[in-house]
PDB file of N, CA and C in Angstrom:
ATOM      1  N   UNK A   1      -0.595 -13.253 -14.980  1.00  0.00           N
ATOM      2  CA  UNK A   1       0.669 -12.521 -14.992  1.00  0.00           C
ATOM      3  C   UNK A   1       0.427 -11.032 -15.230  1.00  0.00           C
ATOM      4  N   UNK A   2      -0.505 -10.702 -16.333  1.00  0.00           N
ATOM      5  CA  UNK A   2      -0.624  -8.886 -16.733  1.00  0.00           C
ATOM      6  C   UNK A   2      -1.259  -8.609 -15.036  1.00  0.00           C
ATOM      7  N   UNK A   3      -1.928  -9.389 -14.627  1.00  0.00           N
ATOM      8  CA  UNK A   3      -3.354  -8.965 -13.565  1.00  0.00           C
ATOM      9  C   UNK A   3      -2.175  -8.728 -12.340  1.00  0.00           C
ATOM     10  N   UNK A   4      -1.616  -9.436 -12.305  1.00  0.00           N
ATOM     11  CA  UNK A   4      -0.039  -9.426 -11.134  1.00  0.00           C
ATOM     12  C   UNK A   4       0.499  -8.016 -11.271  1.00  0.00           C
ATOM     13  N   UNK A   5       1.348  -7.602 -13.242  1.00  0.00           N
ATOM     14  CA  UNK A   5       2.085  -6.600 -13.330  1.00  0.00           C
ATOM     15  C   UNK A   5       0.982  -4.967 -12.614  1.00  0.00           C
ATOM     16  N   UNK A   6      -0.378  -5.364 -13.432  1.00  0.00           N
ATOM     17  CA  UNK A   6      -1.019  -4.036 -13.157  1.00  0.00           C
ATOM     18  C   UNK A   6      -0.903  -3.715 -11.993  1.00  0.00           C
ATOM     19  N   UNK A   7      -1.776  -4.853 -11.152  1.00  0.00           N
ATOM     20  CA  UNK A   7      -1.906  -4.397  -9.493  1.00  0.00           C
ATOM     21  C   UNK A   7      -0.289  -3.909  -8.832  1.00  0.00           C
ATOM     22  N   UNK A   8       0.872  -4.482  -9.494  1.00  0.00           N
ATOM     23  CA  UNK A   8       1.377  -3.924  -8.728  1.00  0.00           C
ATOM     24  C   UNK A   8       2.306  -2.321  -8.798  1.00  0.00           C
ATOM     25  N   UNK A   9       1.783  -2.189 -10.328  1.00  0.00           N
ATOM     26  CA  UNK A   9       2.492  -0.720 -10.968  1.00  0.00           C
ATOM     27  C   UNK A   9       1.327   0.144 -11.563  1.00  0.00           C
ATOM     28  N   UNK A  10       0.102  -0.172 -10.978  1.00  0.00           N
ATOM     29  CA  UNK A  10      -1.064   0.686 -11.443  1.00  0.00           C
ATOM     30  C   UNK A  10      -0.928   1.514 -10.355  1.00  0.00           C
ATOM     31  N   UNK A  11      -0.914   1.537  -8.608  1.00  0.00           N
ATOM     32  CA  UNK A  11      -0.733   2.342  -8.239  1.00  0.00           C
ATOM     33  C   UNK A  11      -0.074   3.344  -8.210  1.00  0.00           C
ATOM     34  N   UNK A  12       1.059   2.775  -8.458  1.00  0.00           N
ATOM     35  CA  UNK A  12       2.359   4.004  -8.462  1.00  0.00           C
ATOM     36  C   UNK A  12       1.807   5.116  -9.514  1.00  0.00           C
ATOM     37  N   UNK A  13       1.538   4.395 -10.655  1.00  0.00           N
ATOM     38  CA  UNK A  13       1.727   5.514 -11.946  1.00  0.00           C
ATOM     39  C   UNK A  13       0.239   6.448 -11.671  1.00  0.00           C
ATOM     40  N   UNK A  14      -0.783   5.759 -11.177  1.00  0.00           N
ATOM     41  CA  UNK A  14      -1.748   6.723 -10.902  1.00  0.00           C
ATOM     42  C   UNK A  14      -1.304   7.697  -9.970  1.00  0.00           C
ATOM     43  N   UNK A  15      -0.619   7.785  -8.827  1.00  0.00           N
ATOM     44  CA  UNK A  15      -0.234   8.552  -8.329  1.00  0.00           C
ATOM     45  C   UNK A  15       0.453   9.613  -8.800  1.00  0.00           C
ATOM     46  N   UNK A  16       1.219   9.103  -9.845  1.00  0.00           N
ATOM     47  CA  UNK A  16       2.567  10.263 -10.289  1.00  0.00           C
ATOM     48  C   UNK A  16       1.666  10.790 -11.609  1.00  0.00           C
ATOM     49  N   UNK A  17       0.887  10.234 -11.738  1.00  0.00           N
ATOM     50  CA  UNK A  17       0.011  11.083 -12.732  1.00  0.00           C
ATOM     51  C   UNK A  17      -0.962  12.019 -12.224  1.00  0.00           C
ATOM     52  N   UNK A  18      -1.494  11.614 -11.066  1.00  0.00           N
ATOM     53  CA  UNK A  18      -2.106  12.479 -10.365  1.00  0.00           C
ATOM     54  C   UNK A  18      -0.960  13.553  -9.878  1.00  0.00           C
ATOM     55  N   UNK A  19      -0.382  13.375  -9.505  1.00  0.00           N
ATOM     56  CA  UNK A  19       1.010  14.323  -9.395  1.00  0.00           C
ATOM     57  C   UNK A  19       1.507  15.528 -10.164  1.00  0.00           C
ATOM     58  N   UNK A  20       2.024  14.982 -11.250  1.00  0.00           N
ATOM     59  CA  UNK A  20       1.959  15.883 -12.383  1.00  0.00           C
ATOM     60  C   UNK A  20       1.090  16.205 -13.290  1.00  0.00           C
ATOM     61  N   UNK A  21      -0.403  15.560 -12.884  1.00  0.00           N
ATOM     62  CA  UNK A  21      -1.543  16.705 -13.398  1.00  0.00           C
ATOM     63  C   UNK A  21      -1.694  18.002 -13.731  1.00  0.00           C
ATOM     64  N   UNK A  22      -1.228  18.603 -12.055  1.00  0.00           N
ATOM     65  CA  UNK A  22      -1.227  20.245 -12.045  1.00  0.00           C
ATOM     66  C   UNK A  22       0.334  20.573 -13.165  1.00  0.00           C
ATOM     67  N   UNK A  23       1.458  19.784 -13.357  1.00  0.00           N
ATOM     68  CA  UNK A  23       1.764  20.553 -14.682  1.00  0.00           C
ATOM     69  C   UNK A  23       1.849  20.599 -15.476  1.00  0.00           C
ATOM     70  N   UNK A  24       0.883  19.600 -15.953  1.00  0.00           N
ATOM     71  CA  UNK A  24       0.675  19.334 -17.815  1.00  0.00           C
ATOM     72  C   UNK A  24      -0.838  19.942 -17.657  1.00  0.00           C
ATOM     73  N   UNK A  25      -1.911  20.604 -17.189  1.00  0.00           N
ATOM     74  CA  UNK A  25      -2.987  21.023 -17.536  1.00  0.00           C
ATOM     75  C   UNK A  25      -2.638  22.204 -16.037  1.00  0.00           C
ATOM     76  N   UNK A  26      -3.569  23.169 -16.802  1.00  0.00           N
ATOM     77  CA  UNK A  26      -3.986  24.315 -15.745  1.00  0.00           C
ATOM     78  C   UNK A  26      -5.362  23.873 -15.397  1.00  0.00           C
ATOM     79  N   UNK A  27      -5.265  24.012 -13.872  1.00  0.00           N
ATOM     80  CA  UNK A  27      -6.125  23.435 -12.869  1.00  0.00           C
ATOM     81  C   UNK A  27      -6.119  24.224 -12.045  1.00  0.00           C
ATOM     82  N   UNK A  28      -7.215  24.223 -11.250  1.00  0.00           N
ATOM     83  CA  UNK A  28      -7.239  24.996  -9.936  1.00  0.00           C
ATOM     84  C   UNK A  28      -6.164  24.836  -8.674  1.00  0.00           C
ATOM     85  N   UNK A  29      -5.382  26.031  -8.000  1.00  0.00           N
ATOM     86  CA  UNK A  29      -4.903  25.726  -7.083  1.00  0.00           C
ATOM     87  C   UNK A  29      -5.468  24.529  -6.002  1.00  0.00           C
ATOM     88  N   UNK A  30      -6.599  24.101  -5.961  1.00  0.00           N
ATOM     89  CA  UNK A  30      -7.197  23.831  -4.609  1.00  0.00           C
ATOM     90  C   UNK A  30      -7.455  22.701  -5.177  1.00  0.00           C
ATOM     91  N   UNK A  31      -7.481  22.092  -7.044  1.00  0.00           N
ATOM     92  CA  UNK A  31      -7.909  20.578  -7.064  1.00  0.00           C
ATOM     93  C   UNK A  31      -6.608  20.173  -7.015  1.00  0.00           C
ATOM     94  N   UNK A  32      -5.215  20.753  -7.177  1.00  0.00           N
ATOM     95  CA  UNK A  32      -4.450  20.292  -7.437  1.00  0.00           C
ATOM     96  C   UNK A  32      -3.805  19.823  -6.175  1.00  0.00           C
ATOM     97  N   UNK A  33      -4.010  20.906  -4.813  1.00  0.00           N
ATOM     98  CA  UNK A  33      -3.781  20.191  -3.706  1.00  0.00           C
ATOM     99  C   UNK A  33      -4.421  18.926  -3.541  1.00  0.00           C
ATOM    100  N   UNK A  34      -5.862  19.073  -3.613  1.00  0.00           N
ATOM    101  CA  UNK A  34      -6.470  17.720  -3.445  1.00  0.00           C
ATOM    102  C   UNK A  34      -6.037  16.826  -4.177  1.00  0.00           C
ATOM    103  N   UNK A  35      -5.813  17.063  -5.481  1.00  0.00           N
ATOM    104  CA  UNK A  35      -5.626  15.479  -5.805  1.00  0.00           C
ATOM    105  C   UNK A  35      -3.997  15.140  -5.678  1.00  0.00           C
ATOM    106  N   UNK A  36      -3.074  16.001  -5.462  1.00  0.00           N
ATOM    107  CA  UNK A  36      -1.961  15.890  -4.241  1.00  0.00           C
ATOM    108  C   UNK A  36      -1.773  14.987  -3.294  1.00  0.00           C
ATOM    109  N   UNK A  37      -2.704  15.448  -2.619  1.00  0.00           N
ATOM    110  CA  UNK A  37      -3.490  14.683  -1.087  1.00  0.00           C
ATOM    111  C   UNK A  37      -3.428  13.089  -1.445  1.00  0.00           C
ATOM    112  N   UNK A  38      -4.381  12.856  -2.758  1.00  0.00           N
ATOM    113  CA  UNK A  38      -4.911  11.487  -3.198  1.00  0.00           C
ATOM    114  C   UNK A  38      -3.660  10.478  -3.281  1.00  0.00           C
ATOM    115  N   UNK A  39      -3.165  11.856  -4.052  1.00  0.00           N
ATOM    116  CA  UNK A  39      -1.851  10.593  -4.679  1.00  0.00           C
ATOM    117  C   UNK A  39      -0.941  10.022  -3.185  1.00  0.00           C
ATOM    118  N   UNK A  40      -0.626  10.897  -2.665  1.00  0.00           N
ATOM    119  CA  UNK A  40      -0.178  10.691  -1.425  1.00  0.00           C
ATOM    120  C   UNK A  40      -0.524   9.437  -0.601  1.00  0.00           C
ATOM    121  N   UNK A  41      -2.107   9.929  -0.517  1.00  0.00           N
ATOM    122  CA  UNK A  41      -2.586   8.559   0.086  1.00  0.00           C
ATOM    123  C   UNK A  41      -2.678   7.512  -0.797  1.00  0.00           C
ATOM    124  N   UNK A  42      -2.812   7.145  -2.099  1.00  0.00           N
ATOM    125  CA  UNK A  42      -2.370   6.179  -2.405  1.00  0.00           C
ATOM    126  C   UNK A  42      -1.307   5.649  -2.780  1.00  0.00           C
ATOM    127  N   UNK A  43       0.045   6.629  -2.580  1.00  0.00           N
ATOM    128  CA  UNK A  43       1.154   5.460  -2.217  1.00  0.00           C
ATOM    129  C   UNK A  43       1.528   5.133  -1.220  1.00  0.00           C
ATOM    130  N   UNK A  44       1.149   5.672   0.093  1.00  0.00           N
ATOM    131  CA  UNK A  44       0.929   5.040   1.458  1.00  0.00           C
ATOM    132  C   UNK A  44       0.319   4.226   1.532  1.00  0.00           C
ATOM    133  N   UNK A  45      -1.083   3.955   1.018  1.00  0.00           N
ATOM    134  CA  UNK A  45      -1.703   2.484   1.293  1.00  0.00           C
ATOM    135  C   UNK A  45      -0.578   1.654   0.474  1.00  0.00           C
ATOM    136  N   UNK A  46       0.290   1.619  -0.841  1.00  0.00           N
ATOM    137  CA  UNK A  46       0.669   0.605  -1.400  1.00  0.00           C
ATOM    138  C   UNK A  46       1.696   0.304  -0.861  1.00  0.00           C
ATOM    139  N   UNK A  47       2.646   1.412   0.176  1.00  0.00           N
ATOM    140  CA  UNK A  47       3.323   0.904   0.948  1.00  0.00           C
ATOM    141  C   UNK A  47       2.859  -0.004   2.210  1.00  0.00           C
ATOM    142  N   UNK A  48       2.095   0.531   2.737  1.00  0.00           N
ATOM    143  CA  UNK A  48       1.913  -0.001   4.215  1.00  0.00           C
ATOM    144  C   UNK A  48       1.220  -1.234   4.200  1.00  0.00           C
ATOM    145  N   UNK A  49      -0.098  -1.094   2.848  1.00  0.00           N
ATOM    146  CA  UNK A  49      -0.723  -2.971   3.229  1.00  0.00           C
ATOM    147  C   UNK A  49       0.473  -3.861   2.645  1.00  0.00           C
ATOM    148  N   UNK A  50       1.434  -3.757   2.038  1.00  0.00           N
ATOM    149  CA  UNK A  50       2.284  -4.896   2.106  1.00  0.00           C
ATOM    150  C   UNK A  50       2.972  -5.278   3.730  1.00  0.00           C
ATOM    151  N   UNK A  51       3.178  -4.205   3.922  1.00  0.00           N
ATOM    152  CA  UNK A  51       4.339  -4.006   5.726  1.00  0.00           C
ATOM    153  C   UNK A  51       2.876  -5.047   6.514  1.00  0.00           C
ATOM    154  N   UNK A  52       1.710  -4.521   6.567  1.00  0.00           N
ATOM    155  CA  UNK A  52       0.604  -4.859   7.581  1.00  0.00           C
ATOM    156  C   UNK A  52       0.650  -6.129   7.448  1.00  0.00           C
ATOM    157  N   UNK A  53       0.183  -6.765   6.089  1.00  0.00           N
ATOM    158  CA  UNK A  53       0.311  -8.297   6.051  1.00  0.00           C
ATOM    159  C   UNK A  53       1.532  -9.176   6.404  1.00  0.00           C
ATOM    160  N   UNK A  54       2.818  -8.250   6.194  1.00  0.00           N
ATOM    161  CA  UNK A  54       3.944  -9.000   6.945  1.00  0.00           C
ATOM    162  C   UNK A  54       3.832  -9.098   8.338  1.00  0.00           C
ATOM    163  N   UNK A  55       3.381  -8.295   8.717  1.00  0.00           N
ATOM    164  CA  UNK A  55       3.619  -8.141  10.314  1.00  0.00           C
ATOM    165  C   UNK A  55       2.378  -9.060  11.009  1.00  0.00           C
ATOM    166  N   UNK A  56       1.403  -9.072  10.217  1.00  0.00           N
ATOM    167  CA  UNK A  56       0.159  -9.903  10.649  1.00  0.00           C
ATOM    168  C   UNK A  56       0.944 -11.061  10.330  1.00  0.00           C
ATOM    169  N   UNK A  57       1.539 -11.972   9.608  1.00  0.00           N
ATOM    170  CA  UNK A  57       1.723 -13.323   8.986  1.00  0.00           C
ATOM    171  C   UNK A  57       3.367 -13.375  10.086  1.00  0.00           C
ATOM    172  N   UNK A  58       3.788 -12.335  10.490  1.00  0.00           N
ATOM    173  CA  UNK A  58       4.881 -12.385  11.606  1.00  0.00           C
ATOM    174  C   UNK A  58       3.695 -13.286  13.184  1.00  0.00           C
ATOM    175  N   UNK A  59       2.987 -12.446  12.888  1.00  0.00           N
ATOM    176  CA  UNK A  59       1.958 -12.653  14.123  1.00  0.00           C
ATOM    177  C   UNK A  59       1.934 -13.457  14.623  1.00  0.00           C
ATOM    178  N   UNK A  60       1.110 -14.407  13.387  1.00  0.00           N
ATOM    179  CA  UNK A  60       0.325 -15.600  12.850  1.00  0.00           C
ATOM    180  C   UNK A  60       1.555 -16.791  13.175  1.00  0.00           C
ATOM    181  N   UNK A  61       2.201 -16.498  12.753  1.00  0.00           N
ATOM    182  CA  UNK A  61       3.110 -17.748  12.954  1.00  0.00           C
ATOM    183  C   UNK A  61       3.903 -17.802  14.332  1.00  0.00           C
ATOM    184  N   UNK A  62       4.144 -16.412  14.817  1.00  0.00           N
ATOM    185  CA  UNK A  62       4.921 -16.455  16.502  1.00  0.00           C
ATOM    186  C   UNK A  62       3.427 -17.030  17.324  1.00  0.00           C
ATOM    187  N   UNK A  63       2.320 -16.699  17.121  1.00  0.00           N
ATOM    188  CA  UNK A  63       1.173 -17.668  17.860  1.00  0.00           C
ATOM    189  C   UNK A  63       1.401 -18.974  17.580  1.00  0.00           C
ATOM    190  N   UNK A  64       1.289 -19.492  16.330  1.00  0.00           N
ATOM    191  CA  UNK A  64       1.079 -20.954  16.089  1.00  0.00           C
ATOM    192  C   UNK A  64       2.278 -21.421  16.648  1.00  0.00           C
ATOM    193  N   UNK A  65       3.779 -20.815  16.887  1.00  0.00           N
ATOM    194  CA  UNK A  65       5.037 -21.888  17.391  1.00  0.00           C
ATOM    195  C   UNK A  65       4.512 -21.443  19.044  1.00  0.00           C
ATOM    196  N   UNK A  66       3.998 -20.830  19.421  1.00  0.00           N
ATOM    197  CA  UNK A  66       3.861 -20.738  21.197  1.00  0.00           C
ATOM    198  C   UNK A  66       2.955 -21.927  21.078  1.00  0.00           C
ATOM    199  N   UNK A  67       1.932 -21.986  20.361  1.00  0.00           N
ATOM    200  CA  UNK A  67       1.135 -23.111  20.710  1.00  0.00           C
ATOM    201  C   UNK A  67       1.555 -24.362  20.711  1.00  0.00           C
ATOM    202  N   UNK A  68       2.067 -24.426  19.562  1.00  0.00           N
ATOM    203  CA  UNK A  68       3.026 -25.986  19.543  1.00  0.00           C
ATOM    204  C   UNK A  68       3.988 -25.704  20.229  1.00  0.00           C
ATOM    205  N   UNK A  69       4.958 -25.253  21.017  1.00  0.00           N
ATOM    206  CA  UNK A  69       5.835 -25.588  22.141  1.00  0.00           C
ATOM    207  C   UNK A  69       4.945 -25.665  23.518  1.00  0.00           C
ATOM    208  N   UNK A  70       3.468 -24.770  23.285  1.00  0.00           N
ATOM    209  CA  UNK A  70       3.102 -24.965  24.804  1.00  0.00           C
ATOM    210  C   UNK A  70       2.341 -27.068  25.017  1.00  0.00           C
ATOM    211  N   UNK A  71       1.538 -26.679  23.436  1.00  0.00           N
ATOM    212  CA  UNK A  71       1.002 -28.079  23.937  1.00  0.00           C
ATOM    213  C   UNK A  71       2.474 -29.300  23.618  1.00  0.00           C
ATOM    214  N   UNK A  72       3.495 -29.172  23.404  1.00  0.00           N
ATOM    215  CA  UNK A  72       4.629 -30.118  23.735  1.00  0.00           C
ATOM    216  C   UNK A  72       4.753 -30.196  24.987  1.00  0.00           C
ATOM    217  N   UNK A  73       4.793 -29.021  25.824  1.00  0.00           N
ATOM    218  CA  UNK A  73       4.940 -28.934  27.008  1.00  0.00           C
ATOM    219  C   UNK A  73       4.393 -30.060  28.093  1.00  0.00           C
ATOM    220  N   UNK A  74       3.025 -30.367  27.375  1.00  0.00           N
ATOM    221  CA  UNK A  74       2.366 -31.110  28.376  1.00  0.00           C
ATOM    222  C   UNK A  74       2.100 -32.509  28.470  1.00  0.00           C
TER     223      UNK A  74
END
């Protein structure tokens, strides 16, 4: 259950911590873009591999009913 909560609210908060890094510490203009960048990309991956596996398991299953209606077919 904790191993469930982390994975699924460890990303977020690393992000928004990476986020507001640059304004709780003085940092360089240029790490703060970068790690900007980071956070960014990691709440895009936590959005999108959920969407990917739906759409793969959409896939997965519109194959398996063509197959079973084709071999009914015959």
């Amino acid at each position: 259950m904790v191993r469930r909560l982390l994975s699924w609210t460890l990303p977020p908060a690393l992000a928004l911590g990476l986020l507001s890094l640059g304004t709780l510490t003085p940092i360089p203009d240029l790490l703060d873009k970068v790690l900007s960048w980071v956070a960014f990309a990691i709440l895009l991956v936590y959005v999108c591999v959920p969407m990917w596996e739906y759409h793969r398991e959409q896939q997965t299953d519109q194959s398996s009913s063509a197959a079973i209606s084709s071999r009914d077919q015959t």
